[in-house]
N, C-alpha and C. Protein backbone atom coordinates (compact mmCIF):
# COMPACT_ATOMS: atom_id res chain seq x y z
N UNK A 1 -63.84 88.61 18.36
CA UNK A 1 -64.04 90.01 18.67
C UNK A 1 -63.53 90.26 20.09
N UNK A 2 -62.75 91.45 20.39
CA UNK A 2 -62.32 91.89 21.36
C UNK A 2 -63.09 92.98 22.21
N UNK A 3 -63.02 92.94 23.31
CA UNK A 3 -63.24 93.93 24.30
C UNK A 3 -63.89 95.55 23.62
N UNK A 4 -62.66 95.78 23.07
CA UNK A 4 -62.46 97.14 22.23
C UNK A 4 -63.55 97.02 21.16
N UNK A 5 -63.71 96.10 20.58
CA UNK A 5 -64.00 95.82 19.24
C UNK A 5 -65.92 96.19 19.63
N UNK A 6 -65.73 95.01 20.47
CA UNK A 6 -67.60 95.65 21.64
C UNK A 6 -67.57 96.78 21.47
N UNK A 7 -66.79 97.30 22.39
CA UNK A 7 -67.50 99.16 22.72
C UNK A 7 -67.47 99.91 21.41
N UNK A 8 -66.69 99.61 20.47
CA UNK A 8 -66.64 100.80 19.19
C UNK A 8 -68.29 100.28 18.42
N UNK A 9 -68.26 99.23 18.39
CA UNK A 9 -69.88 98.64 17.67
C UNK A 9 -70.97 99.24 18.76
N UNK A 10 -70.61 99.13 19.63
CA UNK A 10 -71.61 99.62 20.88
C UNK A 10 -72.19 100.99 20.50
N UNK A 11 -70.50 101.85 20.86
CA UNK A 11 -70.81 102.94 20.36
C UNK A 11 -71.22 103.67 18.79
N UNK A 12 -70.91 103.26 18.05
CA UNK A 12 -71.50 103.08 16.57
C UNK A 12 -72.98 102.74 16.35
N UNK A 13 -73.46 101.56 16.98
CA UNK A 13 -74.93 101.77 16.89
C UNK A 13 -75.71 102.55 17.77
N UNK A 14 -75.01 103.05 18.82
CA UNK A 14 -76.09 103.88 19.96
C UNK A 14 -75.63 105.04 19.54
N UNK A 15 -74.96 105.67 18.82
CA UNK A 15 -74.44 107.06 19.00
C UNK A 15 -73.82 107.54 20.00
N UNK A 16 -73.64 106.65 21.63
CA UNK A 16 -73.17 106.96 22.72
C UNK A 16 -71.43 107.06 22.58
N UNK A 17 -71.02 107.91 23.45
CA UNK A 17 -69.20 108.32 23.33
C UNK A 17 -69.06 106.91 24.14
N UNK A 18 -67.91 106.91 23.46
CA UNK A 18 -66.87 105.47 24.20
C UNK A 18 -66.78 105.40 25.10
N UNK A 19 -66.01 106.62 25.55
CA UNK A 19 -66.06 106.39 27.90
C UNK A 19 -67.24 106.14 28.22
N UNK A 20 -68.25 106.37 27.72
CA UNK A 20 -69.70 105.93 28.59
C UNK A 20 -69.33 104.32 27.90
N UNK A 21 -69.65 104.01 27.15
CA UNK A 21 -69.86 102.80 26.38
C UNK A 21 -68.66 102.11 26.77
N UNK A 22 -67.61 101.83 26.76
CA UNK A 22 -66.90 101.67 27.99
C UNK A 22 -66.75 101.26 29.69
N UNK A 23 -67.63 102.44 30.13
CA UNK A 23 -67.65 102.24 31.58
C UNK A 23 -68.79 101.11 31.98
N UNK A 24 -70.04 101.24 31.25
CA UNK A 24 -71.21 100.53 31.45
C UNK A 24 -71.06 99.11 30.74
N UNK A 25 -69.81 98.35 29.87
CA UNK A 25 -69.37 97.53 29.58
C UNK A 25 -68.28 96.87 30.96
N UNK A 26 -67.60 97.82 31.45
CA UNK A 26 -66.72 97.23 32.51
C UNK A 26 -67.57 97.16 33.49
N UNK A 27 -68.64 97.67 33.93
CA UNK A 27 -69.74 97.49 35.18
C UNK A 27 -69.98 96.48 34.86
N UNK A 28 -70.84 96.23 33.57
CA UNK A 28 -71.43 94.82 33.15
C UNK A 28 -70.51 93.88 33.62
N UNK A 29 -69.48 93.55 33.31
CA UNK A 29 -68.19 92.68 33.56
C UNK A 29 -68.03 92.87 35.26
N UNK A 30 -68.22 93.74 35.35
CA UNK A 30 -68.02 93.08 36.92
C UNK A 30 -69.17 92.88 37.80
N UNK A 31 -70.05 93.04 37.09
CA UNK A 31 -71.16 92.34 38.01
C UNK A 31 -71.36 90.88 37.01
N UNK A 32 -71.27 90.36 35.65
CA UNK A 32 -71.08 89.24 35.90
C UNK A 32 -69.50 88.36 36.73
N UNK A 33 -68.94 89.03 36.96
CA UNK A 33 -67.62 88.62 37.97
C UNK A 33 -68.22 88.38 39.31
N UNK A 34 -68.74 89.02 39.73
CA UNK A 34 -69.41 89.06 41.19
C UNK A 34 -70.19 87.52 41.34
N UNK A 35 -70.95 87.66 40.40
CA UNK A 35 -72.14 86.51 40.29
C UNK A 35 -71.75 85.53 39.74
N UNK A 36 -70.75 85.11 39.21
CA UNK A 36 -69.59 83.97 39.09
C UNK A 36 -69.20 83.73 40.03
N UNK A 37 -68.20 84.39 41.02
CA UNK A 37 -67.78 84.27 42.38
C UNK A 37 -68.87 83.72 43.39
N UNK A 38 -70.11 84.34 43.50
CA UNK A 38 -71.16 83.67 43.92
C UNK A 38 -71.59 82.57 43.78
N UNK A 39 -70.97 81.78 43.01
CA UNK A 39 -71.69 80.57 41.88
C UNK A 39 -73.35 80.76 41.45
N UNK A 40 -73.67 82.33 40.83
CA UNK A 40 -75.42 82.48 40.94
C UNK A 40 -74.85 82.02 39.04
N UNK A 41 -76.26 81.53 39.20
CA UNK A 41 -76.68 81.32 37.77
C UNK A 41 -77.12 82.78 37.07
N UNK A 42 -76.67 83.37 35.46
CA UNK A 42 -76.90 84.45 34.88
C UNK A 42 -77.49 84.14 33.93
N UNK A 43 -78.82 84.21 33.91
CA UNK A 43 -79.51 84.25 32.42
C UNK A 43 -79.91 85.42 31.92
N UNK A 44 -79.36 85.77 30.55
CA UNK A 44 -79.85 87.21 29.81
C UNK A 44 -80.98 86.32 28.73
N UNK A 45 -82.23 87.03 28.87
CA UNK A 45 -83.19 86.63 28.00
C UNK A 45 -82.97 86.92 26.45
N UNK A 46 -83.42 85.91 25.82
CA UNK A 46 -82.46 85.74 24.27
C UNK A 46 -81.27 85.97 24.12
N UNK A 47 -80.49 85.64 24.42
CA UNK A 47 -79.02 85.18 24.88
C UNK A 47 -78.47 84.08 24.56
N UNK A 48 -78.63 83.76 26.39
CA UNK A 48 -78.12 82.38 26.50
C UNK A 48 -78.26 82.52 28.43
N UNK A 49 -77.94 81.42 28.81
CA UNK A 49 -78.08 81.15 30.02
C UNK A 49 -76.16 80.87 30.51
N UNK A 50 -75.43 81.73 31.56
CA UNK A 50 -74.37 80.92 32.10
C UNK A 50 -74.52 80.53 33.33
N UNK A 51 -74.31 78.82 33.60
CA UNK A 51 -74.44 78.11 34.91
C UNK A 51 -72.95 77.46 35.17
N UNK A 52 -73.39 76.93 36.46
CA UNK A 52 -71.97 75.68 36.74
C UNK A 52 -72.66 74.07 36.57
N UNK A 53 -71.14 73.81 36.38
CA UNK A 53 -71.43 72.67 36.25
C UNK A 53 -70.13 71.77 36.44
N UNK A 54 -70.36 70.31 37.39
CA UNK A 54 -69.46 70.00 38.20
C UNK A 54 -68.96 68.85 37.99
N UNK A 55 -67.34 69.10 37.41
CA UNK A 55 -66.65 68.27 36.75
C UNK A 55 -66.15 67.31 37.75
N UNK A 56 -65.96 65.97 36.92
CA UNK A 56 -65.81 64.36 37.97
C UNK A 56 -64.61 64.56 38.48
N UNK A 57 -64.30 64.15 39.47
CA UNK A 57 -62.68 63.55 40.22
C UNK A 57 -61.90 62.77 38.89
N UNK A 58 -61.08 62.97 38.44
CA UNK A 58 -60.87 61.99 37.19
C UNK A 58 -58.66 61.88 37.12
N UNK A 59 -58.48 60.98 36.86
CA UNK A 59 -57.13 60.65 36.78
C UNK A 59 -56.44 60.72 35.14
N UNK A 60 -55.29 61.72 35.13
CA UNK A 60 -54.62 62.07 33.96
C UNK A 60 -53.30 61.87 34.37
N UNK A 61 -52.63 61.91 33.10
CA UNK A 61 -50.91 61.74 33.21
C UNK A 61 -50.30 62.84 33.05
N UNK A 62 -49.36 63.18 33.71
CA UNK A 62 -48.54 64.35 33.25
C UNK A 62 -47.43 63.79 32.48
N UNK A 63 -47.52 64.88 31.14
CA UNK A 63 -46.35 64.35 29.92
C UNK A 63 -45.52 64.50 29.97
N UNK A 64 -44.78 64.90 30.96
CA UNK A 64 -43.37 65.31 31.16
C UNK A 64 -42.37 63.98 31.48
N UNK A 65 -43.01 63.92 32.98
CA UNK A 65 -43.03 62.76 34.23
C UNK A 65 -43.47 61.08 33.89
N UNK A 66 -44.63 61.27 33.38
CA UNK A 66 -45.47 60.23 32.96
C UNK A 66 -46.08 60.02 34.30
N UNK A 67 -46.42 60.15 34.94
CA UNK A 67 -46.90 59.79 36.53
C UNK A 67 -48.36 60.21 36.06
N UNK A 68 -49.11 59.27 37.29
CA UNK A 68 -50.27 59.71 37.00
C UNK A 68 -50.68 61.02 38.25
N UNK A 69 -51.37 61.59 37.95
CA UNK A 69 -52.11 62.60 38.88
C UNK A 69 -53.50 62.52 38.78
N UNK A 70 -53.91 62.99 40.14
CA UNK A 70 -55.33 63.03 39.70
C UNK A 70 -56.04 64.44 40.26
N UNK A 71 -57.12 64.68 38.92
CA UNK A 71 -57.44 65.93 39.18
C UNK A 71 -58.88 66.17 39.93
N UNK A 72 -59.01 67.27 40.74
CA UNK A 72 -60.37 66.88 42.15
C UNK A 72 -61.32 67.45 41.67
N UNK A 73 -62.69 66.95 41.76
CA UNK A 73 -64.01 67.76 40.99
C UNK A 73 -63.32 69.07 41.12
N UNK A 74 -64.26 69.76 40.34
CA UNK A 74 -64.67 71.07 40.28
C UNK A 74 -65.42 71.85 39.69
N UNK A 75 -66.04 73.24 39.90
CA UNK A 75 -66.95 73.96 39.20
C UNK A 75 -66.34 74.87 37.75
N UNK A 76 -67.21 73.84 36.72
CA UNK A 76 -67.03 75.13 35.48
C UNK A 76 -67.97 75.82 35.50
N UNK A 77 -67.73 77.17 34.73
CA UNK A 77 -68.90 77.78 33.97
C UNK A 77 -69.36 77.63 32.78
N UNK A 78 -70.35 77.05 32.35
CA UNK A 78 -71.07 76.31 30.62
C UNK A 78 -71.61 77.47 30.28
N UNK A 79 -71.66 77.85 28.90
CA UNK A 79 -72.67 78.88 28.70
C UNK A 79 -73.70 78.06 27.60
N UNK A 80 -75.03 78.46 27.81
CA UNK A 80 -75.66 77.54 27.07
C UNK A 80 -76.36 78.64 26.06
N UNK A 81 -76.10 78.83 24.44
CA UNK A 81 -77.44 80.19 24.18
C UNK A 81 -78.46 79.76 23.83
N UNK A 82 -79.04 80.81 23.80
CA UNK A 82 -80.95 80.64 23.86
C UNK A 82 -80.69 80.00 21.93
N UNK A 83 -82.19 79.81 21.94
CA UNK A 83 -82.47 79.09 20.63
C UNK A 83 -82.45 79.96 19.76
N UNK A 84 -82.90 81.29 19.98
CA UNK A 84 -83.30 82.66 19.27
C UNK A 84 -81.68 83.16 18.33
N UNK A 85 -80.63 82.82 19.36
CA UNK A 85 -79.20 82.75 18.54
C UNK A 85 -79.05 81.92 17.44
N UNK A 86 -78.59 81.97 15.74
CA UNK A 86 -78.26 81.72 14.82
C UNK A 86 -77.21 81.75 14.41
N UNK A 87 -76.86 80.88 14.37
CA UNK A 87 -74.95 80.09 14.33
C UNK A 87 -74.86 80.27 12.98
């Protein structure tokens, strides 16, 4: 599901017009952008929880070259969902 695909369901179950449903979707998005940039942890209750989590120093080959490189920790973002979600 796409971006678009959100706001028309959005708007379909709330009865709300798209530009609203829309705008308060791109706010959402940028305040989780903000709080990513922050490295804050975002938990939405019955959800899921998104944190970081900090990948090893670790050595790979490039397939081109064959050389080895090596790549330097760093922070992902994991999303973990709540239990209440049904796969």
């Amino acid at each position: 599901m796409i971006k678009k695909e959100i706001i028309e369901k959005i708007s379909e179950n709330t009865g709300l017009n798209k530009v609203i449903v829309k705008r308060v979707v791109d706010e959402f998005l940028k305040v989780l952008s903000i709080a990513f940039s922050n490295k804050e942890r975002v938990e939405l209750r019955n959800f899921g929880v998104f944190n970081f989590k900090k990948t090893k120093l670790k050595k790979a080959r490039n397939p081109k070259t064959g050389q080895t490189v090596i790549i330097p920790e760093r922070l992902k973002i994991v999303f973990k969902p709540s239990k209440k979600i049904k796969i």
